[in-house]
C-alpha atoms as a PDB file:
ATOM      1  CA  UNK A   1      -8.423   6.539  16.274  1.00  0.00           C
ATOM      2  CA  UNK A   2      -9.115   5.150  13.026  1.00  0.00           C
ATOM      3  CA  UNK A   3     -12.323   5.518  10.553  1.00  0.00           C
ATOM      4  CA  UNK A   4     -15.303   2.869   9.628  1.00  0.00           C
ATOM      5  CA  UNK A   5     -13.562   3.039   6.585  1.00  0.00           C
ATOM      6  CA  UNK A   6     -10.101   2.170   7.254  1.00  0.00           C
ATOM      7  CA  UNK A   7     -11.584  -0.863   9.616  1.00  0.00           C
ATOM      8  CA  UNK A   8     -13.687  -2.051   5.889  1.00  0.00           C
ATOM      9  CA  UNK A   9     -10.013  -2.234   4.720  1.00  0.00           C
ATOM     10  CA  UNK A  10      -9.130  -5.252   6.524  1.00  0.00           C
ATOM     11  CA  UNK A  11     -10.663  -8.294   5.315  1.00  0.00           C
ATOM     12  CA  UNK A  12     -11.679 -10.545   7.878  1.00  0.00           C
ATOM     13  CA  UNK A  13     -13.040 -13.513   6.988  1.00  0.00           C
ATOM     14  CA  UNK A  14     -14.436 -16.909   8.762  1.00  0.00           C
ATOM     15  CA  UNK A  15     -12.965 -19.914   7.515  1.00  0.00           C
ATOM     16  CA  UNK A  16     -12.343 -23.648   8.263  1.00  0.00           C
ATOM     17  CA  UNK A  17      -9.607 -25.596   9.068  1.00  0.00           C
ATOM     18  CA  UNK A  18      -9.104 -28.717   6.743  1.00  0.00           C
ATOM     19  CA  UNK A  19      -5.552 -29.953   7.941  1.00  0.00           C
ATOM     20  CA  UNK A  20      -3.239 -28.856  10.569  1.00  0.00           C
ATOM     21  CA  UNK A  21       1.027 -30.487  10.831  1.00  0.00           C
ATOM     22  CA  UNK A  22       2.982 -29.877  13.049  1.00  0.00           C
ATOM     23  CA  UNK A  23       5.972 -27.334  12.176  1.00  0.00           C
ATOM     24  CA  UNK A  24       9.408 -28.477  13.630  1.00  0.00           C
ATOM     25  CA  UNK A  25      11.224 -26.326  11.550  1.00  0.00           C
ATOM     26  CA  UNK A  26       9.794 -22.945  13.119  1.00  0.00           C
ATOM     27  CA  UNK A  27      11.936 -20.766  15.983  1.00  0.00           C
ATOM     28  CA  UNK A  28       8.700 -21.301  18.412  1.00  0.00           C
ATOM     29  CA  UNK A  29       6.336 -24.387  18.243  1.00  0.00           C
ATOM     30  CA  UNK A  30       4.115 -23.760  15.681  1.00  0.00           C
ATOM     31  CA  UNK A  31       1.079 -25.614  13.101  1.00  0.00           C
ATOM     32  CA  UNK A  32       0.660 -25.333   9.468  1.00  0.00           C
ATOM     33  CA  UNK A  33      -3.077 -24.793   8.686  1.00  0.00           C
ATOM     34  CA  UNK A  34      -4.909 -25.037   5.832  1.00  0.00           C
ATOM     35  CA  UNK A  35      -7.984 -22.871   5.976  1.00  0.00           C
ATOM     36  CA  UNK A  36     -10.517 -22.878   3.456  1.00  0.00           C
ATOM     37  CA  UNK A  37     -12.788 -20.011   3.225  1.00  0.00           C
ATOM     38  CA  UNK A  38     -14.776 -21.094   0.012  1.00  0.00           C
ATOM     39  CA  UNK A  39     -15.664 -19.147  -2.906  1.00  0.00           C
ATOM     40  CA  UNK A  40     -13.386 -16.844  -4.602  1.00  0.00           C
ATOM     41  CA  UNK A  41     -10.785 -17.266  -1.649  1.00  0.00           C
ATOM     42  CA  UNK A  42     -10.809 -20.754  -1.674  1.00  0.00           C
ATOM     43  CA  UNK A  43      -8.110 -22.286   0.502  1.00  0.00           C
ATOM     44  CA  UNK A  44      -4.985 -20.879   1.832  1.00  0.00           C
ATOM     45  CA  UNK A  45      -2.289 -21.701   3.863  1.00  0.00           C
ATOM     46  CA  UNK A  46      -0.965 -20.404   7.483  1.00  0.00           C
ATOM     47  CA  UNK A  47       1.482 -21.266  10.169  1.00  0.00           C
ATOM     48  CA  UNK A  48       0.252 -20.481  14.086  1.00  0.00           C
ATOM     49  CA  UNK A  49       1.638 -20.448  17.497  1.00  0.00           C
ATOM     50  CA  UNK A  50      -0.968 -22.699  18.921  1.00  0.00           C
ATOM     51  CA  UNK A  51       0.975 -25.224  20.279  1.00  0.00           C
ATOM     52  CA  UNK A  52      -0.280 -24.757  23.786  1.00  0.00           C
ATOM     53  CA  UNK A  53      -4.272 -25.419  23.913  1.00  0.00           C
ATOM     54  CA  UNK A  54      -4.571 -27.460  20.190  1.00  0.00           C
ATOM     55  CA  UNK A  55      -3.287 -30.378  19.003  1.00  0.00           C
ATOM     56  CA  UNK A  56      -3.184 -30.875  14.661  1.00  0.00           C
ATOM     57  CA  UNK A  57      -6.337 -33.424  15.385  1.00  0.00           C
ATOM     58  CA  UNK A  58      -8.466 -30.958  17.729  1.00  0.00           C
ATOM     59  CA  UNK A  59      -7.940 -28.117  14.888  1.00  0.00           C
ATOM     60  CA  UNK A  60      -9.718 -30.567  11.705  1.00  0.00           C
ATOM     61  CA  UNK A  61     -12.993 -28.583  10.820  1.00  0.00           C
ATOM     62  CA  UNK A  62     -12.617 -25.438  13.166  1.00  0.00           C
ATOM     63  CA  UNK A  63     -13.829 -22.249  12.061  1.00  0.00           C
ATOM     64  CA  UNK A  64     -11.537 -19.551  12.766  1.00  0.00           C
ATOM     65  CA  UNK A  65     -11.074 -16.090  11.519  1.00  0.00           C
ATOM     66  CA  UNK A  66      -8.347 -14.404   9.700  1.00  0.00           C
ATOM     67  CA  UNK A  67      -7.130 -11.639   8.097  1.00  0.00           C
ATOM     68  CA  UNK A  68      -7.204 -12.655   3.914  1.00  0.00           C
ATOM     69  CA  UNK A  69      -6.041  -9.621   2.492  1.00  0.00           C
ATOM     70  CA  UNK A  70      -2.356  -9.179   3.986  1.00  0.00           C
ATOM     71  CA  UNK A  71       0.114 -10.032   1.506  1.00  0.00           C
ATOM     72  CA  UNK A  72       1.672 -13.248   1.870  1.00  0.00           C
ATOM     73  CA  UNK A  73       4.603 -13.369   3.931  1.00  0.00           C
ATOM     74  CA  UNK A  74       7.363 -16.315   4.083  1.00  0.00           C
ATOM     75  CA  UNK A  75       7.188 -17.807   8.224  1.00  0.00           C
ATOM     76  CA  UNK A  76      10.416 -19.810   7.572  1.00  0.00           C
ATOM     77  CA  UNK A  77       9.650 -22.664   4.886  1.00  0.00           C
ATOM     78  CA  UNK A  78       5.955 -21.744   5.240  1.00  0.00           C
ATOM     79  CA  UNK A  79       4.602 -18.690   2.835  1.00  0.00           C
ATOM     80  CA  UNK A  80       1.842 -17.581   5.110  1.00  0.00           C
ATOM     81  CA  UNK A  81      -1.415 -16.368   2.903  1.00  0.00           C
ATOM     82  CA  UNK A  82      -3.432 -15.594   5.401  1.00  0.00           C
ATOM     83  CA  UNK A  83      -3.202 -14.440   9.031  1.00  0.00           C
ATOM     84  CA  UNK A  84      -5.508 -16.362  11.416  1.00  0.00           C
ATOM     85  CA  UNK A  85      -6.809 -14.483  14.551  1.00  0.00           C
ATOM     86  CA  UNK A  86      -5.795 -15.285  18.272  1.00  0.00           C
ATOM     87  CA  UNK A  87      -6.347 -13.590  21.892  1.00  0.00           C
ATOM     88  CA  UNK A  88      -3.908 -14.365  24.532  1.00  0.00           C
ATOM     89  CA  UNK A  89      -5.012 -16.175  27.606  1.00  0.00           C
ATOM     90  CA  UNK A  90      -3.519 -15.179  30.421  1.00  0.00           C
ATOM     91  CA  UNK A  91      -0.328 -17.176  30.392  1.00  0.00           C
ATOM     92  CA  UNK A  92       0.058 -15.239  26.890  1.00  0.00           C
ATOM     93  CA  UNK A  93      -0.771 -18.597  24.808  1.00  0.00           C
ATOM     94  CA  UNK A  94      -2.725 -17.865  21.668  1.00  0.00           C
ATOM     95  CA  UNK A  95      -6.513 -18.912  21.575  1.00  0.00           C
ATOM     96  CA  UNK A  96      -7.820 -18.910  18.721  1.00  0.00           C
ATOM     97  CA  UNK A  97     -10.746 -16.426  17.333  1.00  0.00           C
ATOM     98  CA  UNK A  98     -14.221 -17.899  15.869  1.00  0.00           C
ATOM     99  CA  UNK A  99     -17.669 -17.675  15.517  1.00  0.00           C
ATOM    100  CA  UNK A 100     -20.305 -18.432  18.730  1.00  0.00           C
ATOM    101  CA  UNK A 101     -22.013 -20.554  16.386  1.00  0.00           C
ATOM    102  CA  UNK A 102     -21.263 -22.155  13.142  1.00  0.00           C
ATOM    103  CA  UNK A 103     -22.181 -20.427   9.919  1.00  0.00           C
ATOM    104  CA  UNK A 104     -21.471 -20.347   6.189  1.00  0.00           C
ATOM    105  CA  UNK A 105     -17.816 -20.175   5.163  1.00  0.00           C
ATOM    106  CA  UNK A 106     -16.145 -17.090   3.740  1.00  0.00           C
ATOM    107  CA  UNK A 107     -18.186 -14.647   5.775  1.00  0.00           C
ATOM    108  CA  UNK A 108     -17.084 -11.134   6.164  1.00  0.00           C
ATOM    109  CA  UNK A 109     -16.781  -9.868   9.501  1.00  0.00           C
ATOM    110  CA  UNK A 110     -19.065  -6.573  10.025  1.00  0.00           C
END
């Protein structure tokens, strides 16, 4: 079990995707993302194994959620800044993780 306050820890955020490549270069297929989350954040950078339900086209202006706090960690040429939120489906694919309804970018999720 953890605490209220170890969940306030981890900064999740809603953001939106602005431009999505495909990644060759990674082990599994993969997308670069560029997610801005406005404000102070601004925009960041991620890769994502979301090959299976999304194309780089369907992602443009998607708001997802992610974890903007991590430290950034290198995905093989990517540096990953931020780590965007999935659910497996249940073939185990990744779907993604967003709001019911759109609202303002760089929300904190409570």
């Amino acid at each position: 079990m953890i605490t209220y306050d170890d969940f306030e820890k981890v900064d999740i955020r809603v953001g939106r995707i602005t431009r999505a490549e495909p990644y060759p270069e990674a082990r599994k297929p993969a997308y670069k993302l560029w997610v801005d989350f406005g404000g102070d954040i601004g925009e960041k950078r991620s890769s994502a194994q979301i090959t299976k339900h999304y194309t780089p086209e369907g992602l443009i202006g998607r708001q997802v959620l992610a974890v903007v706090n991590f430290p950034p960690r290198q995905i093989g040429k990517v540096m990953s800044e931020v780590l965007v939120l999935g659910m497996p489906d249940a073939d185990g694919e990744v779907v993604l993780v967003g709001p019911g309804h759109d609202v303002p970018i760089g929300g904190k999720l409570f």
